[in-house]
PDB file of N, CA and C in Angstrom:
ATOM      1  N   UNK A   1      34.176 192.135  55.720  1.00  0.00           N
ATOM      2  CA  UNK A   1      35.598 192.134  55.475  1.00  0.00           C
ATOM      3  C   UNK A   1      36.262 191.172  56.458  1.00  0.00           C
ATOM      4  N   UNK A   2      37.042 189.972  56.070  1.00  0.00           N
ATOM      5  CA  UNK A   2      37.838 189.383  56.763  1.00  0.00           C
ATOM      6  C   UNK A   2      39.373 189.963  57.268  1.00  0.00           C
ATOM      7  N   UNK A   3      39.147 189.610  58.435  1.00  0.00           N
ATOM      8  CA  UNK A   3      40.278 190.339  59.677  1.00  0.00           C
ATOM      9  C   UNK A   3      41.117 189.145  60.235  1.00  0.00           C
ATOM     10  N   UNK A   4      41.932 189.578  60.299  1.00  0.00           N
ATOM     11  CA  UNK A   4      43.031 188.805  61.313  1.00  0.00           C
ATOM     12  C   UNK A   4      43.884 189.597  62.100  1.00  0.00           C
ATOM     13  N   UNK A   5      44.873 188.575  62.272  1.00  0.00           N
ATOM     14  CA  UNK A   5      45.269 189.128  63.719  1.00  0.00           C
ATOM     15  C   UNK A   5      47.204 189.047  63.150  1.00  0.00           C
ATOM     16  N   UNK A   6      47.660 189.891  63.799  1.00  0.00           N
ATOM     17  CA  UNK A   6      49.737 189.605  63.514  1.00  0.00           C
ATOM     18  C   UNK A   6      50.096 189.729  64.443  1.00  0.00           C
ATOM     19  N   UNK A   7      51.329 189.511  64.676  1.00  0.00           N
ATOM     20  CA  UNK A   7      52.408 190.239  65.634  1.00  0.00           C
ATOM     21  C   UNK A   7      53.325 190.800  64.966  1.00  0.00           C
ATOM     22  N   UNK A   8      53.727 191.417  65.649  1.00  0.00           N
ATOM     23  CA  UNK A   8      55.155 192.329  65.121  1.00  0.00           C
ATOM     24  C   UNK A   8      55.670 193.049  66.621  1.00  0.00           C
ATOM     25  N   UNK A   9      57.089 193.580  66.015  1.00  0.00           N
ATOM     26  CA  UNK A   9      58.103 193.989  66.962  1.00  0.00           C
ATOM     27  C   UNK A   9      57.728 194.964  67.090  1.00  0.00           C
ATOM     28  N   UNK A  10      57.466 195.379  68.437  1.00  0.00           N
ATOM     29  CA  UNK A  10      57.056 196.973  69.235  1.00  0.00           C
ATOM     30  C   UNK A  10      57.835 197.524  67.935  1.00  0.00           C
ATOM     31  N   UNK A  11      58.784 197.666  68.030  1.00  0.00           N
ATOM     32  CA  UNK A  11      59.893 198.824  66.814  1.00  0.00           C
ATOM     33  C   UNK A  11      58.912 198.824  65.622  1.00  0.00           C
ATOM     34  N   UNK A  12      58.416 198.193  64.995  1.00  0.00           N
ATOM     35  CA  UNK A  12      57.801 198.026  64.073  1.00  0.00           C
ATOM     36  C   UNK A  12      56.435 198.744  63.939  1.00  0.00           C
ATOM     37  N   UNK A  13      56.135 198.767  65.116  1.00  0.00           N
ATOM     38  CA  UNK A  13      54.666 198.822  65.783  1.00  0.00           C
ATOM     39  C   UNK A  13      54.649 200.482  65.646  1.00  0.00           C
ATOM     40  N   UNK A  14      55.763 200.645  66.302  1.00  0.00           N
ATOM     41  CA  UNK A  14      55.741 202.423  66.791  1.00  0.00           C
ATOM     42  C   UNK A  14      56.303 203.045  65.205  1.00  0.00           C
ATOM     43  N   UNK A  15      57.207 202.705  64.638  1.00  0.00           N
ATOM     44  CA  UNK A  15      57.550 203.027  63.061  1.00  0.00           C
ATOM     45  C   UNK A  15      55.898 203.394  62.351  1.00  0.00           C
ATOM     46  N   UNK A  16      55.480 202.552  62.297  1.00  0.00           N
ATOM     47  CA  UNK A  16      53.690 202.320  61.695  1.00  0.00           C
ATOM     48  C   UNK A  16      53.112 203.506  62.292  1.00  0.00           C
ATOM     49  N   UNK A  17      53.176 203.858  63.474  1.00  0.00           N
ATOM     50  CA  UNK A  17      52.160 204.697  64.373  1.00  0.00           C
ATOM     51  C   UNK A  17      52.762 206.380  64.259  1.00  0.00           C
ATOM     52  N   UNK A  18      54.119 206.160  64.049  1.00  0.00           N
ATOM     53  CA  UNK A  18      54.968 207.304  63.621  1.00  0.00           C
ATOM     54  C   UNK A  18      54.339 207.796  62.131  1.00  0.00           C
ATOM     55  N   UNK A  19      54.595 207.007  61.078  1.00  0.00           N
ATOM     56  CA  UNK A  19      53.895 207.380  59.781  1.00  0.00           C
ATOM     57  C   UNK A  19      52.906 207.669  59.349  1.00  0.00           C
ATOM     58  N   UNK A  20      51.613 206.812  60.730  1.00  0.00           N
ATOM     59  CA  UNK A  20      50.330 207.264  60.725  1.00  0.00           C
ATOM     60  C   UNK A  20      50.007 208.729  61.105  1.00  0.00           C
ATOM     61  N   UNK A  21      50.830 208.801  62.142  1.00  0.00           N
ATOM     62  CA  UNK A  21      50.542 210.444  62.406  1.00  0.00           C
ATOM     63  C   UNK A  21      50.982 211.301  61.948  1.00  0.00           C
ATOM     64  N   UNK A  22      52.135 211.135  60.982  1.00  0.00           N
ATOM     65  CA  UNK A  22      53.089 212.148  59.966  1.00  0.00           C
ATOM     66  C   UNK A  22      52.041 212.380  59.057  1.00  0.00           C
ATOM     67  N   UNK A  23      51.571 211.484  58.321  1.00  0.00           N
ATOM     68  CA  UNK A  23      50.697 211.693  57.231  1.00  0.00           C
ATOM     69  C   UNK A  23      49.026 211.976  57.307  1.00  0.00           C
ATOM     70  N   UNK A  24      48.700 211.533  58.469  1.00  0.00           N
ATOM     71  CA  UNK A  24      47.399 211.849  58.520  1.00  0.00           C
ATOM     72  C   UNK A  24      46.503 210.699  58.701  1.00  0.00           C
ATOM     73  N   UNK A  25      47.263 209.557  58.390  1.00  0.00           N
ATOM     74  CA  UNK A  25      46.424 208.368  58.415  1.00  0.00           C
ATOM     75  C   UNK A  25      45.442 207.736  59.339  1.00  0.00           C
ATOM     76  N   UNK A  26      44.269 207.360  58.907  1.00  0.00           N
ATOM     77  CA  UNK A  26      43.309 206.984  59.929  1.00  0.00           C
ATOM     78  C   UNK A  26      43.541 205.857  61.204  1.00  0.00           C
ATOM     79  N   UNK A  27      44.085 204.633  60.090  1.00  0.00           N
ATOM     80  CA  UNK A  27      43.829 203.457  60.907  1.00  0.00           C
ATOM     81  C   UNK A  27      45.217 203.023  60.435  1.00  0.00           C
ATOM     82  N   UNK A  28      45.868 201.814  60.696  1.00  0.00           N
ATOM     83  CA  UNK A  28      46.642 201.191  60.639  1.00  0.00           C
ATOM     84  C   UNK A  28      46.784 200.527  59.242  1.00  0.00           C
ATOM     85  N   UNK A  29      45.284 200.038  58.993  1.00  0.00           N
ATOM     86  CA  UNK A  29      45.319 199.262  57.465  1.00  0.00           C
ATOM     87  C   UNK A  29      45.923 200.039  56.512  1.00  0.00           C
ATOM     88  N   UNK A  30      45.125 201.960  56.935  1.00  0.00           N
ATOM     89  CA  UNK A  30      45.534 203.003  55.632  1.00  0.00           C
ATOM     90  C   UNK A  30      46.823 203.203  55.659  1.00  0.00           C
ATOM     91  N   UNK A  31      47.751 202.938  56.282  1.00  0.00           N
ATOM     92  CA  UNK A  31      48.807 203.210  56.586  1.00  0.00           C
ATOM     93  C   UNK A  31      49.718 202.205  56.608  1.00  0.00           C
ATOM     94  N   UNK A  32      49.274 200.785  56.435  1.00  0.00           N
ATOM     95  CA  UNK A  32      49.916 199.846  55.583  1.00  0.00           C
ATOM     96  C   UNK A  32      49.680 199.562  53.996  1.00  0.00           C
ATOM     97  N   UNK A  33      48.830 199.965  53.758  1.00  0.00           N
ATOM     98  CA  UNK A  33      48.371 200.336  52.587  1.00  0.00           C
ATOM     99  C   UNK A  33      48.936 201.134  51.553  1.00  0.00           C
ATOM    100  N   UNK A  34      49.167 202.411  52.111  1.00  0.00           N
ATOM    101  CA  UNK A  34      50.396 203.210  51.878  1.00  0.00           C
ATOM    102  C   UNK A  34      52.232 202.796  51.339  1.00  0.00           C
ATOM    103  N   UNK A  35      52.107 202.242  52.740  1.00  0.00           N
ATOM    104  CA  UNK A  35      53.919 201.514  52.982  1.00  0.00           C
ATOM    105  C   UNK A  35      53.785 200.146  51.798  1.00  0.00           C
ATOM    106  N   UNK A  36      53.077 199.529  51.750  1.00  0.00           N
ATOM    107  CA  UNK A  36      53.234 198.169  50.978  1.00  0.00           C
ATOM    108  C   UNK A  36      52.852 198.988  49.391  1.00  0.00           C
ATOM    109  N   UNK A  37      53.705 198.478  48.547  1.00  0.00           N
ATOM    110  CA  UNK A  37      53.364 198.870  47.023  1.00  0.00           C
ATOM    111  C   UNK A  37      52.283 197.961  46.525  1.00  0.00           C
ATOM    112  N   UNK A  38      51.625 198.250  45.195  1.00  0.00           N
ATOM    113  CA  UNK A  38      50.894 197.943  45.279  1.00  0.00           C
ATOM    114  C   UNK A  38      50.721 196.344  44.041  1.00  0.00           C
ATOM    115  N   UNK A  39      52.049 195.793  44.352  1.00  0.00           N
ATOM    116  CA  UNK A  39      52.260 194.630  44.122  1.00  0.00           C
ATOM    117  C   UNK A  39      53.103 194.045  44.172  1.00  0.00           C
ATOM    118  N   UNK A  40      54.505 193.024  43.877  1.00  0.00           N
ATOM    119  CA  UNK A  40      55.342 192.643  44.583  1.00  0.00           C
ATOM    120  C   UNK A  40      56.867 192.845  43.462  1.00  0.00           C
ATOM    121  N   UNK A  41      57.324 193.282  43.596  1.00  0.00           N
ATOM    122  CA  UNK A  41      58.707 193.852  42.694  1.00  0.00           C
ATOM    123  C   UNK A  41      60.124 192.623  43.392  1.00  0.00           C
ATOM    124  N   UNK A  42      60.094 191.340  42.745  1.00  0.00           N
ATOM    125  CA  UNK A  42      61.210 190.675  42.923  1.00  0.00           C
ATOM    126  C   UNK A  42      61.706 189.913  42.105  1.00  0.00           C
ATOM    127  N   UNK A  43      62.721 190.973  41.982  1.00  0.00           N
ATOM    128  CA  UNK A  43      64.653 190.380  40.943  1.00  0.00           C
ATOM    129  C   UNK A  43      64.407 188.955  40.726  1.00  0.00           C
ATOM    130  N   UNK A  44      64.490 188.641  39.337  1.00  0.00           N
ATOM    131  CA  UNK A  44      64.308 187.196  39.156  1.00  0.00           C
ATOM    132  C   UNK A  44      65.698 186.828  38.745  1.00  0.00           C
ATOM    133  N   UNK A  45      66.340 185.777  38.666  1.00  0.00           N
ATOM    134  CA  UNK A  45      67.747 185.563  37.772  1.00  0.00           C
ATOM    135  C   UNK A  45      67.274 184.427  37.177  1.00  0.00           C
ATOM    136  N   UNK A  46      68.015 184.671  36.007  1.00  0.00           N
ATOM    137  CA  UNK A  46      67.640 183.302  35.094  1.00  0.00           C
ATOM    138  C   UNK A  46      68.732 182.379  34.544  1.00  0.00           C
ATOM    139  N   UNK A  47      69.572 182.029  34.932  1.00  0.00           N
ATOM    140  CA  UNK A  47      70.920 181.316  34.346  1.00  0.00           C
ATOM    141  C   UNK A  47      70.179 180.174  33.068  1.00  0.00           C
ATOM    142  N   UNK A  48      71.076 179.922  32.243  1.00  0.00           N
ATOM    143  CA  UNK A  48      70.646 179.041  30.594  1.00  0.00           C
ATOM    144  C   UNK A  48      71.946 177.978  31.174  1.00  0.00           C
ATOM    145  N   UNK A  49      71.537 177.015  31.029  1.00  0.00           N
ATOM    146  CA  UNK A  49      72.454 175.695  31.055  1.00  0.00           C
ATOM    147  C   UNK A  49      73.340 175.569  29.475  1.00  0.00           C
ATOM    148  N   UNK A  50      74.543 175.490  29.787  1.00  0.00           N
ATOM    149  CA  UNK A  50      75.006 175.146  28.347  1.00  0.00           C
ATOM    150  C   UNK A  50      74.635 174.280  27.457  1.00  0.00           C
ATOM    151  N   UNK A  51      74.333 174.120  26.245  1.00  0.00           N
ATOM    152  CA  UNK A  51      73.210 173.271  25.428  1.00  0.00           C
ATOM    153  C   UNK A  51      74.467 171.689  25.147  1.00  0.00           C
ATOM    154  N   UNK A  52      74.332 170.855  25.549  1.00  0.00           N
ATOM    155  CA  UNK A  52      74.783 169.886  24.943  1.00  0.00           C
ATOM    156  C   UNK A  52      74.973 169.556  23.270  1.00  0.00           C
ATOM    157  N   UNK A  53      74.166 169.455  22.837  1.00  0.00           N
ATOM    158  CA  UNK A  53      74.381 170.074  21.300  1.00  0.00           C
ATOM    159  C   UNK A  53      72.736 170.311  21.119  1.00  0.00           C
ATOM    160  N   UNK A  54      72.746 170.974  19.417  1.00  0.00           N
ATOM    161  CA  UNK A  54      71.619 171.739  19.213  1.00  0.00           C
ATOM    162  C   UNK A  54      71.174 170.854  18.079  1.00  0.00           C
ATOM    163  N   UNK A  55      69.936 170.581  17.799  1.00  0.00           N
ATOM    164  CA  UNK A  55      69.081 170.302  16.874  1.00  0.00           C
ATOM    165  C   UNK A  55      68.721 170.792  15.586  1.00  0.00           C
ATOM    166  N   UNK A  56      68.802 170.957  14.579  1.00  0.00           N
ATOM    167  CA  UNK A  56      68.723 171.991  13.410  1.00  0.00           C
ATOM    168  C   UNK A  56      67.689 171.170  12.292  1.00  0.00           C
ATOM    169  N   UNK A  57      66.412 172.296  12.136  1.00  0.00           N
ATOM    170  CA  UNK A  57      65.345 171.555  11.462  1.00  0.00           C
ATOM    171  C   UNK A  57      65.058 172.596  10.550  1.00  0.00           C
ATOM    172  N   UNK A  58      65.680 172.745   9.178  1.00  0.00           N
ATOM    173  CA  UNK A  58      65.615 173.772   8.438  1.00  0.00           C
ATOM    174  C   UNK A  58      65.627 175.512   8.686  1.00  0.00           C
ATOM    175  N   UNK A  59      64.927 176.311   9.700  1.00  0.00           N
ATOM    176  CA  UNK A  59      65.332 177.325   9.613  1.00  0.00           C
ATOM    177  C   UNK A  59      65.234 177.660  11.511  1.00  0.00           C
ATOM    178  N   UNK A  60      64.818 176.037  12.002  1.00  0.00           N
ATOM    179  CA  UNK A  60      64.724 176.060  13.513  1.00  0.00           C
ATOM    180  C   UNK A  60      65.976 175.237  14.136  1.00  0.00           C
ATOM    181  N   UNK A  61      66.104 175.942  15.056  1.00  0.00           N
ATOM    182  CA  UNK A  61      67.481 175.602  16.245  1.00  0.00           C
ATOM    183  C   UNK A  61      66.684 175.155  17.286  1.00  0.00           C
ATOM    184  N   UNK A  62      67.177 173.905  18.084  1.00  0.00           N
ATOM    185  CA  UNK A  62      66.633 173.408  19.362  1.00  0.00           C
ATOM    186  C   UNK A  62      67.913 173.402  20.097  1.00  0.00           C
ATOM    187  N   UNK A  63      68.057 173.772  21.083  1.00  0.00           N
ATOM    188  CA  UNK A  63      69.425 173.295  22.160  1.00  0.00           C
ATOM    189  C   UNK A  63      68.860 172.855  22.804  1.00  0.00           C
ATOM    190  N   UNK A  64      69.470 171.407  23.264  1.00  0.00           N
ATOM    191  CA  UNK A  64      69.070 170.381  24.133  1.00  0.00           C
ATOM    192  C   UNK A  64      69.981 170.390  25.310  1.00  0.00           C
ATOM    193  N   UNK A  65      69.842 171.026  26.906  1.00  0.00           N
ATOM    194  CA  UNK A  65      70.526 170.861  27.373  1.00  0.00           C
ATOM    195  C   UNK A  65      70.890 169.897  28.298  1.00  0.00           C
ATOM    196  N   UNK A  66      71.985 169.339  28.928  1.00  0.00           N
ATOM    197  CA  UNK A  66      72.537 168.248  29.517  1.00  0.00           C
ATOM    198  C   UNK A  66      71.451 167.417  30.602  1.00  0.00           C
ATOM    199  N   UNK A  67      70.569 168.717  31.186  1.00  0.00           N
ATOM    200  CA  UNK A  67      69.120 168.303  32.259  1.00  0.00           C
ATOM    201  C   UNK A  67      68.224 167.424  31.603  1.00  0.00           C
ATOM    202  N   UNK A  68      67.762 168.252  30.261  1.00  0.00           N
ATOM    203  CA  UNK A  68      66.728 167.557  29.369  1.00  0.00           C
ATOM    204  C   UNK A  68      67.505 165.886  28.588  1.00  0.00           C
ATOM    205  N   UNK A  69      68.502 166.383  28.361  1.00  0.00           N
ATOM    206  CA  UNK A  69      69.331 164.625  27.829  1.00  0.00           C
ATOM    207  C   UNK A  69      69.171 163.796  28.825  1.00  0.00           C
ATOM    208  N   UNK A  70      69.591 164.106  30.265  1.00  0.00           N
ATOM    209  CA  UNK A  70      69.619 162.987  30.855  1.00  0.00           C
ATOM    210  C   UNK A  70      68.103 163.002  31.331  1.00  0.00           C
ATOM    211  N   UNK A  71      67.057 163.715  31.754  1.00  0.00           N
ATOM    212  CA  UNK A  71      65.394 163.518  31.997  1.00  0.00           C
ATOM    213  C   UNK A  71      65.121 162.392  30.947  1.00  0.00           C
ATOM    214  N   UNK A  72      65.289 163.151  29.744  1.00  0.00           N
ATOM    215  CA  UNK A  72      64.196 162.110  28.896  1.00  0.00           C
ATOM    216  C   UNK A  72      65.148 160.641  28.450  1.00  0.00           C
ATOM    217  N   UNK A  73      66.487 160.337  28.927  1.00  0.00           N
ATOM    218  CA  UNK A  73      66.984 159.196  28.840  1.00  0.00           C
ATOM    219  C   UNK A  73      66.798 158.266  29.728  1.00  0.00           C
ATOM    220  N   UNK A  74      66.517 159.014  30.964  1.00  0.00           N
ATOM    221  CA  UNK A  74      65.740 158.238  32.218  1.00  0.00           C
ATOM    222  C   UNK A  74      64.482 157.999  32.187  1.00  0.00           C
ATOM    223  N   UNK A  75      63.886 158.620  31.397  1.00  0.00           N
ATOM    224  CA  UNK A  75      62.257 158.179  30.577  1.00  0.00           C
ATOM    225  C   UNK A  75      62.422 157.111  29.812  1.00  0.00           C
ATOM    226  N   UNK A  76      63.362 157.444  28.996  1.00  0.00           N
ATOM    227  CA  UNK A  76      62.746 156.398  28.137  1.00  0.00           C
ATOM    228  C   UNK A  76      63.647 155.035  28.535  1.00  0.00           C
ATOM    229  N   UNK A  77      64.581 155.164  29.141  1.00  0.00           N
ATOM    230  CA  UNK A  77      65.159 153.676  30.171  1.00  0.00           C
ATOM    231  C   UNK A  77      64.403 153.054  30.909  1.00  0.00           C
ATOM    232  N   UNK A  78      63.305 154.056  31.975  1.00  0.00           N
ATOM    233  CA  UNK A  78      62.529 152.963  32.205  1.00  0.00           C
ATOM    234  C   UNK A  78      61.416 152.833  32.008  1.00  0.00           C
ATOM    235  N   UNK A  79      60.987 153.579  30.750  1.00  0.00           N
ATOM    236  CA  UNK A  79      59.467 152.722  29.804  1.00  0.00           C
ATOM    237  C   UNK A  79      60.052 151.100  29.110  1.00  0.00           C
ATOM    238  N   UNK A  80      61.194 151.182  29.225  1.00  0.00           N
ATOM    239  CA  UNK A  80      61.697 150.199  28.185  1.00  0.00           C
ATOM    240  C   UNK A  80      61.197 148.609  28.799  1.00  0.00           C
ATOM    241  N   UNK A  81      60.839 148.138  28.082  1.00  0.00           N
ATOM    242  CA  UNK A  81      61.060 146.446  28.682  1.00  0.00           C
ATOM    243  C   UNK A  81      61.850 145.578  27.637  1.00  0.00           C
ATOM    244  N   UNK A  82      62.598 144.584  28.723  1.00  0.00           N
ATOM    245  CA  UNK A  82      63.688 143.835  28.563  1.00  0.00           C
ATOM    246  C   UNK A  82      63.186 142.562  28.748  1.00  0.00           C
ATOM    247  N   UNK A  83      63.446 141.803  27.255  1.00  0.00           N
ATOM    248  CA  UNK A  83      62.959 140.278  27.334  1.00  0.00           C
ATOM    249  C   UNK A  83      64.099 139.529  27.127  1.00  0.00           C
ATOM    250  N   UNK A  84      64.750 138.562  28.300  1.00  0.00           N
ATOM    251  CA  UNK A  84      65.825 137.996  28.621  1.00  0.00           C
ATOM    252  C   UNK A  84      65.749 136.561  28.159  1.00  0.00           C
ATOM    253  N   UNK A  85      66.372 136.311  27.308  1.00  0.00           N
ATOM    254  CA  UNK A  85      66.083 134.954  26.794  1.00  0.00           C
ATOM    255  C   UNK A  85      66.792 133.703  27.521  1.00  0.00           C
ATOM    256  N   UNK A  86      66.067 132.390  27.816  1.00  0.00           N
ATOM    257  CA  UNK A  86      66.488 131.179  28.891  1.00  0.00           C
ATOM    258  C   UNK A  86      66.960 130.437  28.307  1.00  0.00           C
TER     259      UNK A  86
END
């Protein structure tokens, strides 16, 4: 089993050592083990950009929004080549 090493704030330290002995816990790991769930629970937000206008292909809707207009206009501006006549 690979081990490492932390620090943490005495307060932190003694909180841990408090819960270990409330509950019964052996070692420190079982007792972070415990405290940490057992995977990570974080609030996502998702904001939608207002669609510049929408695309309509018989019974499909595309909204194209203002990010994607200007990305792929800056694509294809500079794939472009320009032959300047002398």
């Amino acid at each position: 089993m690979e081990r490492s090493t932390i620090k943490l704030e005495v307060s932190l330290i003694n909180k841990i050592k408090e819960i270990q002995a409330l509950n019964g816990y052996k070692s420190v790991n079982e007792t972070v083990k415990h405290i940490l769930p057992q995977g990570t629970v974080t609030p996502e937000i998702v904001t939608y950009e207002q669609p510049a206008f929408t695309l309509k292909s018989g019974d499909i809707y595309k909204n194209i929004s203002w990010s994607e207009l200007k990305l792929n206009f800056n694509c294809i501006f500079l794939n472009q080549t320009y032959f300047i006549k002398k």
